[in-house]
Protein backbone atom coordinates (compact mmCIF):
# COMPACT_ATOMS: atom_id res chain seq x y z
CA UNK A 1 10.33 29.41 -14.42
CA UNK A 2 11.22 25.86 -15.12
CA UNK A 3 11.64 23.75 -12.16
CA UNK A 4 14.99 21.84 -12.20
CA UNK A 5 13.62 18.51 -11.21
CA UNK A 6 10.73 17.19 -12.85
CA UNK A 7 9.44 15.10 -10.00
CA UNK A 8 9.80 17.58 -7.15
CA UNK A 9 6.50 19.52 -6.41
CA UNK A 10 6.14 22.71 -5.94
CA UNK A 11 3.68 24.22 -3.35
CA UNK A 12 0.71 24.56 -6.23
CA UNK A 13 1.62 20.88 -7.23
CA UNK A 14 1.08 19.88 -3.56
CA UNK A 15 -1.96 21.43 -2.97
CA UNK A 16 -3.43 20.00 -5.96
CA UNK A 17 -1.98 16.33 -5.59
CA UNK A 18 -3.57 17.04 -1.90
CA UNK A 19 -7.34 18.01 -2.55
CA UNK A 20 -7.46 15.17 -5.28
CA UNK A 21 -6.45 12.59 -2.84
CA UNK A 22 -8.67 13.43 -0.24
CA UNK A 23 -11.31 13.76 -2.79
CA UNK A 24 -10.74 10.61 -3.89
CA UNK A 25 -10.61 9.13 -0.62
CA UNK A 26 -14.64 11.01 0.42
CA UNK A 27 -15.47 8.75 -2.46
CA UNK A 28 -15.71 11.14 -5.07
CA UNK A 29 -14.62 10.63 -8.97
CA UNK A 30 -12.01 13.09 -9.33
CA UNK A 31 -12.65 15.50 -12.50
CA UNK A 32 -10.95 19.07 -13.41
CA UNK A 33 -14.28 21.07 -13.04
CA UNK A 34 -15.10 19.58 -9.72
CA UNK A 35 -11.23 20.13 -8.56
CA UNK A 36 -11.45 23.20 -9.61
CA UNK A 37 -14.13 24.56 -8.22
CA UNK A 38 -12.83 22.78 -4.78
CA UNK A 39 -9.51 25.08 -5.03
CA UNK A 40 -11.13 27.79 -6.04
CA UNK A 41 -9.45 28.27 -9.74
CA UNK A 42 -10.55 27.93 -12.97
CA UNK A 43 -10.67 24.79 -15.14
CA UNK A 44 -7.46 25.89 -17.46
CA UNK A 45 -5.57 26.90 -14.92
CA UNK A 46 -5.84 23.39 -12.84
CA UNK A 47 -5.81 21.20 -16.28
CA UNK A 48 -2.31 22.88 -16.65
CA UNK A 49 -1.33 22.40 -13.25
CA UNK A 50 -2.49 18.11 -13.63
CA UNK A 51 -0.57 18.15 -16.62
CA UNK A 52 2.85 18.91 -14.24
CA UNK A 53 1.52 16.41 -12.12
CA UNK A 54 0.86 13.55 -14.94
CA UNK A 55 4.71 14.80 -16.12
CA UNK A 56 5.70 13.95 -12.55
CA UNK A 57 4.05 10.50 -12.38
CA UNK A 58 1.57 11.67 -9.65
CA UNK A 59 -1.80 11.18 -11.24
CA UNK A 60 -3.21 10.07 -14.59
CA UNK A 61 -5.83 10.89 -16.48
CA UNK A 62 -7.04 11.84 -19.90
CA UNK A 63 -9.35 14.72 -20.96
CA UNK A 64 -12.72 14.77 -20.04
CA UNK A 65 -12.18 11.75 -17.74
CA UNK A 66 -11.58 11.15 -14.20
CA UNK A 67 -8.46 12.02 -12.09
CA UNK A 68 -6.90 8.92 -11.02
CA UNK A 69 -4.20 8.95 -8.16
CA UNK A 70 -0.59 6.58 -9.42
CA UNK A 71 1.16 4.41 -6.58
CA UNK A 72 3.99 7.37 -6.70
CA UNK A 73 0.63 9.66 -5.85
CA UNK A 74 -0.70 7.82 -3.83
CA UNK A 75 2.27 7.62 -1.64
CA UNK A 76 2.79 11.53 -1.21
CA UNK A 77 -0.64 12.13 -1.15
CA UNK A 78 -0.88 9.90 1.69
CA UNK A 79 1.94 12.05 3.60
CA UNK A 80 0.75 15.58 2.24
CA UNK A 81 -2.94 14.92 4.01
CA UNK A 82 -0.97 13.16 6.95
CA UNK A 83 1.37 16.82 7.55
CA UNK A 84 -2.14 18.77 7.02
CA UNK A 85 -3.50 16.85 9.68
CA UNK A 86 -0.66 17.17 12.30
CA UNK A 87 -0.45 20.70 11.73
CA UNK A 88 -4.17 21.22 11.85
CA UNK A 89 -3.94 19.25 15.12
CA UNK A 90 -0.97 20.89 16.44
CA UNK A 91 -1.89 24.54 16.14
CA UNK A 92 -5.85 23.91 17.04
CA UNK A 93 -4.29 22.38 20.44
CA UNK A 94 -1.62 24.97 20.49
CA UNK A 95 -3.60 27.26 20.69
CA UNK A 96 -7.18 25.93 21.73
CA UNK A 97 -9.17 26.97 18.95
CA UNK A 98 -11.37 24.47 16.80
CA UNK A 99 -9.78 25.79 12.89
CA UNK A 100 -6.44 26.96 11.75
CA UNK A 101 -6.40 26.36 8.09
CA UNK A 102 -5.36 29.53 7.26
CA UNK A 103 -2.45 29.37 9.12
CA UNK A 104 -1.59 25.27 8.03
CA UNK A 105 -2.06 26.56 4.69
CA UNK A 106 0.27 29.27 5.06
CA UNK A 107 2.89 27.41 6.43
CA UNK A 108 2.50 23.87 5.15
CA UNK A 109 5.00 23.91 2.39
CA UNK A 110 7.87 24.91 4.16
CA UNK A 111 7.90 22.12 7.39
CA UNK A 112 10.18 19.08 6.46
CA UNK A 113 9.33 15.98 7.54
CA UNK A 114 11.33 15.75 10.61
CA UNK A 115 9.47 18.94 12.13
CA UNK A 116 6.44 16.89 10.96
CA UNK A 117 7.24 13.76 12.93
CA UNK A 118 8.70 16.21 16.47
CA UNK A 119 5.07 18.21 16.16
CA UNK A 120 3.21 14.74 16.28
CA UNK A 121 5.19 13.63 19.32
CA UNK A 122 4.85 16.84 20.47
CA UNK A 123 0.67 17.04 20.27
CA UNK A 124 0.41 14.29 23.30
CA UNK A 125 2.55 16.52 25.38
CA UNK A 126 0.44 19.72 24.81
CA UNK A 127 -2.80 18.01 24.94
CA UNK A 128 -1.78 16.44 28.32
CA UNK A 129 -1.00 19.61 29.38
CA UNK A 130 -4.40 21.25 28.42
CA UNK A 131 -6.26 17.80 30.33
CA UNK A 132 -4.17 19.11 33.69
CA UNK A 133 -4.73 22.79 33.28
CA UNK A 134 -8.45 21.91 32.35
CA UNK A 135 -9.13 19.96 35.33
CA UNK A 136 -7.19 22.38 37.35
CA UNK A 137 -9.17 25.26 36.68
């Protein structure tokens, strides 16, 4: 399976452009053991997956050395983190539990960014809504 564009990302690619930039940004320097073991996978399979994502013009690095994030990267990275968080947000207040990961990571790949943006506006609404009922009850 060869993807037709070289600089779209497939779900892997995203979630592995994702955990190095918000490893990056906890301050860590990013290398393919650590990432690994953070995405539970082993070393060769995520040096192949970087490899796509050097291809791309994501990330950088070279072998043995650190991770490190381009300006094209950094800008999806930025947005991929930012949709994690909305959904995390979303369905926690949705549904007034403290973690859905499972289902953000379930379902992640396949929102666009307009659904992205209506959530967002949508999460003051809901969490209004749970300050009445609240203080209702």
């Amino acid at each position: 399976y060869e993807r037709a564009n070289v600089d779209e990302l497939t779900s892997s690619m995203e979630d592995y452009l994702e955990m190095v930039c918000r490893m990056e940004a906890e301050g860590y320097p990013v290398r393919v053991s650590l990432l690994a073991a953070n995405l539970h996978v082993r070393p060769s399979s995520a040096s192949k997956m970087l490899d796509n994502l050097k291809a791309a013009g994501y990330i950088d690095f070279r072998k043995y050395g650190t991770i490190m994030v381009t300006d094209k990267g950094y800008e999806e990275g930025r947005y991929l983190l930012h949709r994690h968080r909305v959904l995390q947000d979303f369905f926690c207040t949705l549904n007034h539990t403290e973690d859905e990961l499972e289902l953000v990571e379930k379902i992640e790949h396949f929102i666009n960014h307009r659904t992205v943006e209506n959530m967002e506006q949508a999460l003051s609404f809901l969490r209004h809504k749970n300050d009445m009922t609240g203080k209702m009850g």
